[in-house]
PDB file of N, CA and C in Angstrom:
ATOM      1  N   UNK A   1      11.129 -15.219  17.601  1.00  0.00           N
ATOM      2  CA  UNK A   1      11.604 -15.264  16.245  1.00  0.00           C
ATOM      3  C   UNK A   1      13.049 -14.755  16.229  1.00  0.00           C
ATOM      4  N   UNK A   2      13.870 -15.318  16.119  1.00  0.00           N
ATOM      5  CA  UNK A   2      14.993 -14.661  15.581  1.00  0.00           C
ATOM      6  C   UNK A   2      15.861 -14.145  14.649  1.00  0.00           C
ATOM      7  N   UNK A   3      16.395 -12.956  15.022  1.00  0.00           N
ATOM      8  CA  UNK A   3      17.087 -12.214  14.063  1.00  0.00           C
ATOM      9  C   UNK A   3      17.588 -12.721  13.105  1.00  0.00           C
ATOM     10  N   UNK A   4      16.904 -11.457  11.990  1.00  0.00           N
ATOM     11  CA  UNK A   4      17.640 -12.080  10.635  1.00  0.00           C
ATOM     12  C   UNK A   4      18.586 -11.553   9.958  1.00  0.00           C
ATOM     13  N   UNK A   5      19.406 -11.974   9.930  1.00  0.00           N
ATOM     14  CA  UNK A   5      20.946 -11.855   9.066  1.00  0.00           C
ATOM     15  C   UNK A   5      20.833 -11.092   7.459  1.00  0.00           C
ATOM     16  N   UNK A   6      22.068 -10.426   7.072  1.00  0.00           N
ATOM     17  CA  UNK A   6      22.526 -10.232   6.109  1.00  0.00           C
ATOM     18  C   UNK A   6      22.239 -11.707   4.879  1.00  0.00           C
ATOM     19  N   UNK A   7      22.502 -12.850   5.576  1.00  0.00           N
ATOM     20  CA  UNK A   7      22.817 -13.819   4.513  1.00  0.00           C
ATOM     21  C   UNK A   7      21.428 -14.441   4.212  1.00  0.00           C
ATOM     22  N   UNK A   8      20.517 -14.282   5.079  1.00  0.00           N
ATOM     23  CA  UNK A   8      18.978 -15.112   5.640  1.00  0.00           C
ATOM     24  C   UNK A   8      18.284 -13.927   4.043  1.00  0.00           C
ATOM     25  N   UNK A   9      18.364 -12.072   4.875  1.00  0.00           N
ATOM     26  CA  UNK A   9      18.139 -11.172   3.591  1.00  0.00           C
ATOM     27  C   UNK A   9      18.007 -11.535   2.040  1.00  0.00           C
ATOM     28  N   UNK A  10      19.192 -11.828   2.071  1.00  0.00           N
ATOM     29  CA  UNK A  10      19.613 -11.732   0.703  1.00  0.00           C
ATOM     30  C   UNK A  10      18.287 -12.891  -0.274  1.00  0.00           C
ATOM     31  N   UNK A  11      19.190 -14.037   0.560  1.00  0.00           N
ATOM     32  CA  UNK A  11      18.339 -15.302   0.539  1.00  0.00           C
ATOM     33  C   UNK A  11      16.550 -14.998   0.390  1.00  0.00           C
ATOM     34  N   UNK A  12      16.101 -14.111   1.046  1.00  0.00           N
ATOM     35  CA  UNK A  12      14.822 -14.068   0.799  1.00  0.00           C
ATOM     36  C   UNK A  12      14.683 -12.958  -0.588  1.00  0.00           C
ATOM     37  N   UNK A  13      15.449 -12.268  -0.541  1.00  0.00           N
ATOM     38  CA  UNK A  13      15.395 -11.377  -2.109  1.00  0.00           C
ATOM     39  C   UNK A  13      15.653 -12.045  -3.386  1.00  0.00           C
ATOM     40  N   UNK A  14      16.421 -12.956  -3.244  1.00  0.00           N
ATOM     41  CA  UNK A  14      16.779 -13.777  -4.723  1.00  0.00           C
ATOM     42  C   UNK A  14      15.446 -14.361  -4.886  1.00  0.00           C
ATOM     43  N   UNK A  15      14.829 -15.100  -3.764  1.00  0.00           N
ATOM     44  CA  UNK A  15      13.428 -16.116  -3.911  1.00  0.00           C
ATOM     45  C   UNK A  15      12.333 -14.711  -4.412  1.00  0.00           C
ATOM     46  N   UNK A  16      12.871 -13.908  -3.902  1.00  0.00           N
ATOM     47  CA  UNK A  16      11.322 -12.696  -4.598  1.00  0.00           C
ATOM     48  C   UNK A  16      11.614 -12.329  -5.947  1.00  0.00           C
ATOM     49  N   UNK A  17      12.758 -11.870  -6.254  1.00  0.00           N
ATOM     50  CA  UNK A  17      13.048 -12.015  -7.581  1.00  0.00           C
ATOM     51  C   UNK A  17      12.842 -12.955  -8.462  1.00  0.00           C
ATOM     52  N   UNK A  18      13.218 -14.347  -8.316  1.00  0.00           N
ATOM     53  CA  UNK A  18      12.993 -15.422  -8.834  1.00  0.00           C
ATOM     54  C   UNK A  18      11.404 -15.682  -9.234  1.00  0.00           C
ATOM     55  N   UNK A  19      11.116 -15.335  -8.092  1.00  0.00           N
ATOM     56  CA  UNK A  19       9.078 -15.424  -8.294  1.00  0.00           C
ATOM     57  C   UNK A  19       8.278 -14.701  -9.245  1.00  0.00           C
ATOM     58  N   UNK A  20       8.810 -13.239  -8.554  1.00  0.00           N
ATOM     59  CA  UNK A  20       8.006 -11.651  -9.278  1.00  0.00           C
ATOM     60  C   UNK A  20       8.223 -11.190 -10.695  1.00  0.00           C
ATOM     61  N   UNK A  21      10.041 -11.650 -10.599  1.00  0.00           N
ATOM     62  CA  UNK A  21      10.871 -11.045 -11.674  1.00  0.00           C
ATOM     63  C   UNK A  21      11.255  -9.713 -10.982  1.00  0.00           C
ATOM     64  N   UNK A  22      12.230  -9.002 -11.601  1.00  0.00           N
ATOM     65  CA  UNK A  22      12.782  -7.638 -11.438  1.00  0.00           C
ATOM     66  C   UNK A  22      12.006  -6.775 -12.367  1.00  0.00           C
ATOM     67  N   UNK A  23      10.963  -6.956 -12.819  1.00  0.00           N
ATOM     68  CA  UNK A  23       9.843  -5.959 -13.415  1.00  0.00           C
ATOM     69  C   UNK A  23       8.614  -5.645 -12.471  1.00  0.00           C
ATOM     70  N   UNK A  24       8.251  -6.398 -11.811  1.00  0.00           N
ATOM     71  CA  UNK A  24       7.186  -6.542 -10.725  1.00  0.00           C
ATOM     72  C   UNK A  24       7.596  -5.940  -9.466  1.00  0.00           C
ATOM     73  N   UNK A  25       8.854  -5.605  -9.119  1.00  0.00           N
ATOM     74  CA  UNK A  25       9.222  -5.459  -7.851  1.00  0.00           C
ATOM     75  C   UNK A  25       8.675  -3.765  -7.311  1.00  0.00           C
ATOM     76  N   UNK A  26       9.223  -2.940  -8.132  1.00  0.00           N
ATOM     77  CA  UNK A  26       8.740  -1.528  -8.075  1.00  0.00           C
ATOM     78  C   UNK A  26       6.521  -1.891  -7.782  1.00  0.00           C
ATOM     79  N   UNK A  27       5.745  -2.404  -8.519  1.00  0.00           N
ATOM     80  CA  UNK A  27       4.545  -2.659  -7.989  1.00  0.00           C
ATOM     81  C   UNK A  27       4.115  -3.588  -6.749  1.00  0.00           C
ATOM     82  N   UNK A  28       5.249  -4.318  -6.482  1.00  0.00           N
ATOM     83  CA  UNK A  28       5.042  -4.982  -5.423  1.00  0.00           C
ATOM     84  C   UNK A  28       5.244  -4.151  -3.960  1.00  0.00           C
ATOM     85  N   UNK A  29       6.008  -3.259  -3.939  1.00  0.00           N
ATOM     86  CA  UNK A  29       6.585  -2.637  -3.005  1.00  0.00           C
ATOM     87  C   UNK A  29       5.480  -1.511  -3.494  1.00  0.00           C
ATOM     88  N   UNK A  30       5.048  -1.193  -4.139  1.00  0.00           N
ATOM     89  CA  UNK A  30       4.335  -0.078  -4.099  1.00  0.00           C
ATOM     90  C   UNK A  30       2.538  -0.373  -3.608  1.00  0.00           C
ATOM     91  N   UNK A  31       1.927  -1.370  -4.148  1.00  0.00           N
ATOM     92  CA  UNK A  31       1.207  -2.369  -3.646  1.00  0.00           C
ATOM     93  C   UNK A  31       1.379  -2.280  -1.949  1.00  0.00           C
ATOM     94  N   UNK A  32       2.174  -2.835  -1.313  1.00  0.00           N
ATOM     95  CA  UNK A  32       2.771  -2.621  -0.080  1.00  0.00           C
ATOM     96  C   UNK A  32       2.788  -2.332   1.066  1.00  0.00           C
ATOM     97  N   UNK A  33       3.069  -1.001   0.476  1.00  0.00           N
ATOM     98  CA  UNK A  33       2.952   0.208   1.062  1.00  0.00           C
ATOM     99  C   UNK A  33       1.646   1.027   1.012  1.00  0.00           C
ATOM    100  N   UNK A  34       0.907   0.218   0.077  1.00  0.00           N
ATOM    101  CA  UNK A  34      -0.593   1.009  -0.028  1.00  0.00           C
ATOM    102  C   UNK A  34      -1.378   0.605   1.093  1.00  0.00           C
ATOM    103  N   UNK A  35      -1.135  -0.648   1.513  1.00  0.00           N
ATOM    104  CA  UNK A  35      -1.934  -2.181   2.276  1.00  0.00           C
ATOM    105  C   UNK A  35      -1.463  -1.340   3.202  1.00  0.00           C
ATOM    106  N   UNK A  36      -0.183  -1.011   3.533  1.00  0.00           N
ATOM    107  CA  UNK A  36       0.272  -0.632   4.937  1.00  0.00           C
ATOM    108  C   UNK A  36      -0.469   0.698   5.517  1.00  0.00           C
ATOM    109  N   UNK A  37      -0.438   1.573   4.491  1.00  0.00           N
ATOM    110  CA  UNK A  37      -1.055   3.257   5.250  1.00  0.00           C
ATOM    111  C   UNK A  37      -2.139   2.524   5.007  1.00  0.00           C
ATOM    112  N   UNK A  38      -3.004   2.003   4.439  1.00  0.00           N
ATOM    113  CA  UNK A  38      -5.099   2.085   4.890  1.00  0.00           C
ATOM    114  C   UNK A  38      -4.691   1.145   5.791  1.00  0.00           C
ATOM    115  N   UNK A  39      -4.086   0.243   6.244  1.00  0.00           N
ATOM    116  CA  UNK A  39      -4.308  -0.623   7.604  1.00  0.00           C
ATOM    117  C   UNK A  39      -3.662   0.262   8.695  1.00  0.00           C
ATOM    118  N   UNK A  40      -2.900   1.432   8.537  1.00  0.00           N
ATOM    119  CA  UNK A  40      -3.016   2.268   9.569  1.00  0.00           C
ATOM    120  C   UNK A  40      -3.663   3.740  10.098  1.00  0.00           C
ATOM    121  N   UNK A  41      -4.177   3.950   9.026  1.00  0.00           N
ATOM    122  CA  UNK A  41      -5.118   4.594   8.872  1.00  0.00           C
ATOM    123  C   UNK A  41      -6.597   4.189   9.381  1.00  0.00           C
ATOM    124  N   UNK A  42      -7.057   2.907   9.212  1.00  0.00           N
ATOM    125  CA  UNK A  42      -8.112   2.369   9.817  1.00  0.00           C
ATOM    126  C   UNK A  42      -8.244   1.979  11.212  1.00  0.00           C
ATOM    127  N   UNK A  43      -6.658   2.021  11.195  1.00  0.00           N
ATOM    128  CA  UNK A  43      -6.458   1.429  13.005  1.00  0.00           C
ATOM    129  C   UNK A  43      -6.625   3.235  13.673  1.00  0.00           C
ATOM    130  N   UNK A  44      -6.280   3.789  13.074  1.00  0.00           N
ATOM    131  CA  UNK A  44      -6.275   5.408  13.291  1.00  0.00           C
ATOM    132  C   UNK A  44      -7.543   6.025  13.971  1.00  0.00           C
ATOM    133  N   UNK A  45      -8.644   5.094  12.735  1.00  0.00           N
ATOM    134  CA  UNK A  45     -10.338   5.672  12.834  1.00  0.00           C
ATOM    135  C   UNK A  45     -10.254   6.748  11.796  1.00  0.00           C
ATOM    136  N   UNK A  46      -9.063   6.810  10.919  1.00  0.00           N
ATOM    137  CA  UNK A  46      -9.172   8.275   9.742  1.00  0.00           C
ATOM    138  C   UNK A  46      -9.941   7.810   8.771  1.00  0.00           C
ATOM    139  N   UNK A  47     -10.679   6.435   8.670  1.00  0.00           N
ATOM    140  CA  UNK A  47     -11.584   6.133   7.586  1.00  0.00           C
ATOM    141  C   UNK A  47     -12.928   7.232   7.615  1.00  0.00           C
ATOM    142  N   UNK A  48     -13.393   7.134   8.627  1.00  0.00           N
ATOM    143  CA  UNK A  48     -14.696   8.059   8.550  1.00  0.00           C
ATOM    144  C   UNK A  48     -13.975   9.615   7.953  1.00  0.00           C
ATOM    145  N   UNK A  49     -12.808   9.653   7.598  1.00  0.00           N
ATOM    146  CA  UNK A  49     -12.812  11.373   7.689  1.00  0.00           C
ATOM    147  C   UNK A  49     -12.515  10.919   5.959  1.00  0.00           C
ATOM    148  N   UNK A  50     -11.794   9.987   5.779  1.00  0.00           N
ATOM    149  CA  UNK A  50     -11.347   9.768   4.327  1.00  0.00           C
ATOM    150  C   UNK A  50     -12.951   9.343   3.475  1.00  0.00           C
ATOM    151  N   UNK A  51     -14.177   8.938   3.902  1.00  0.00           N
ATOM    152  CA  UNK A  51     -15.100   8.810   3.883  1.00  0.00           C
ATOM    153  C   UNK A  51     -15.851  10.268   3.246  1.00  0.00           C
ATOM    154  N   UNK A  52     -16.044  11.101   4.249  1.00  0.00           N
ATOM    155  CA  UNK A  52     -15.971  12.136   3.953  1.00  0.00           C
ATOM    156  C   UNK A  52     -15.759  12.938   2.863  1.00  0.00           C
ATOM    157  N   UNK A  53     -14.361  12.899   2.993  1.00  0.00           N
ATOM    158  CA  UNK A  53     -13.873  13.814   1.844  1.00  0.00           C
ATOM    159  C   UNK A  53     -13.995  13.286   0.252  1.00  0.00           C
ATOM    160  N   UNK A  54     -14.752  11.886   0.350  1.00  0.00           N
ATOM    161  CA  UNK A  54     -14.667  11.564  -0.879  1.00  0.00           C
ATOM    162  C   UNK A  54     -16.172  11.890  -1.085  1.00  0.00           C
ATOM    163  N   UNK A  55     -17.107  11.703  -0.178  1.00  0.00           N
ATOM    164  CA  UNK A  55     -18.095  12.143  -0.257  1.00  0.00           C
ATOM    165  C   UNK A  55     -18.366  13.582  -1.055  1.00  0.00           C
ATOM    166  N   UNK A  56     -17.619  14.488  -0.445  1.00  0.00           N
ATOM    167  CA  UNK A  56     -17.404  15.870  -1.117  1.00  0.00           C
ATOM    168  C   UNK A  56     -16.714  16.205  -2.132  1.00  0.00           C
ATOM    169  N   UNK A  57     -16.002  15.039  -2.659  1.00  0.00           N
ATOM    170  CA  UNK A  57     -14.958  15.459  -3.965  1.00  0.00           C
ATOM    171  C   UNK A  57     -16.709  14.907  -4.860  1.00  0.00           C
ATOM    172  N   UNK A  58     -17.054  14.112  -4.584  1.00  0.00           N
ATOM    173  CA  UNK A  58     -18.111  13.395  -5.434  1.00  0.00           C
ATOM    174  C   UNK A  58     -19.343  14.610  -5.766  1.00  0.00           C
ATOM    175  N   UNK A  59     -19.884  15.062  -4.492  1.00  0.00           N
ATOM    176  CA  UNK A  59     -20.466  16.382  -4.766  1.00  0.00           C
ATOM    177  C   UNK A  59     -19.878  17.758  -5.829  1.00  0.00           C
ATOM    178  N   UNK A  60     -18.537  17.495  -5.454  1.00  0.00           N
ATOM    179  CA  UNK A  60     -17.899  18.826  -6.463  1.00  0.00           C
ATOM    180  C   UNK A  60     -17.971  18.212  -7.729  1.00  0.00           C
ATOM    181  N   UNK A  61     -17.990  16.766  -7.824  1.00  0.00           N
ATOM    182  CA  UNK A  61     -17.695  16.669  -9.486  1.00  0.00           C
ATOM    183  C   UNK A  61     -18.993  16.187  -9.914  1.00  0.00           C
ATOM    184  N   UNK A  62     -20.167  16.193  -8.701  1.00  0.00           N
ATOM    185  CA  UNK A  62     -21.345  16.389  -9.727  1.00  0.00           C
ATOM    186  C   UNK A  62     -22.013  17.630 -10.201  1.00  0.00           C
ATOM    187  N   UNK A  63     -21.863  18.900  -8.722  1.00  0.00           N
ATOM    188  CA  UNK A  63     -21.805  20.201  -9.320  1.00  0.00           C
ATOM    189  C   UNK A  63     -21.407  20.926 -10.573  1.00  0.00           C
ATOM    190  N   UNK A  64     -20.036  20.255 -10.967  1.00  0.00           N
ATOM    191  CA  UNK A  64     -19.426  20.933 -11.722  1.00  0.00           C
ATOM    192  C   UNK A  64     -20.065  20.344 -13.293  1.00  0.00           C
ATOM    193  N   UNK A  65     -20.606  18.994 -13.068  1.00  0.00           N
ATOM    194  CA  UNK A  65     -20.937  18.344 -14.062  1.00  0.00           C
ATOM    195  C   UNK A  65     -22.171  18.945 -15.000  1.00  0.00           C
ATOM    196  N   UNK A  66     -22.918  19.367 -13.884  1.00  0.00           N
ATOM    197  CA  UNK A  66     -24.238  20.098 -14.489  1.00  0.00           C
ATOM    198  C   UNK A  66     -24.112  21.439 -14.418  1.00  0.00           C
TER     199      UNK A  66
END
């Protein structure tokens, strides 16, 4: 694949703008970046621990419930 340029850049930002709009962009990139940490996180094996801890937030907020 070859390197991509300043001018190739740009070129692909106007087409995302054009698509998303400049209101969408802040959720798109934030979106993103969400996809990115749990797909490295899973490659990690930190699911079973994130597993876990939700397990125990769930216990505290049924404790606290009753």
């Amino acid at each position: 694949m070859p390197n991509l340029g300043a001018t190739e850049l740009l070129i692909v930002l106007v087409i995302v703008i054009l698509i998303f709009g400049v209101g969408k962009l802040p959720q798109l990139g934030r979106g993103l970046g969400q996809s990115i940490r749990e797909f490295r996180s899973s490659l990690a094996g930190d699911e079973a621990k994130e597993e876990e801890e939700e397990e125990a937030e769930e216990e505290k907020q049924e404790e606290s419930a009753e």
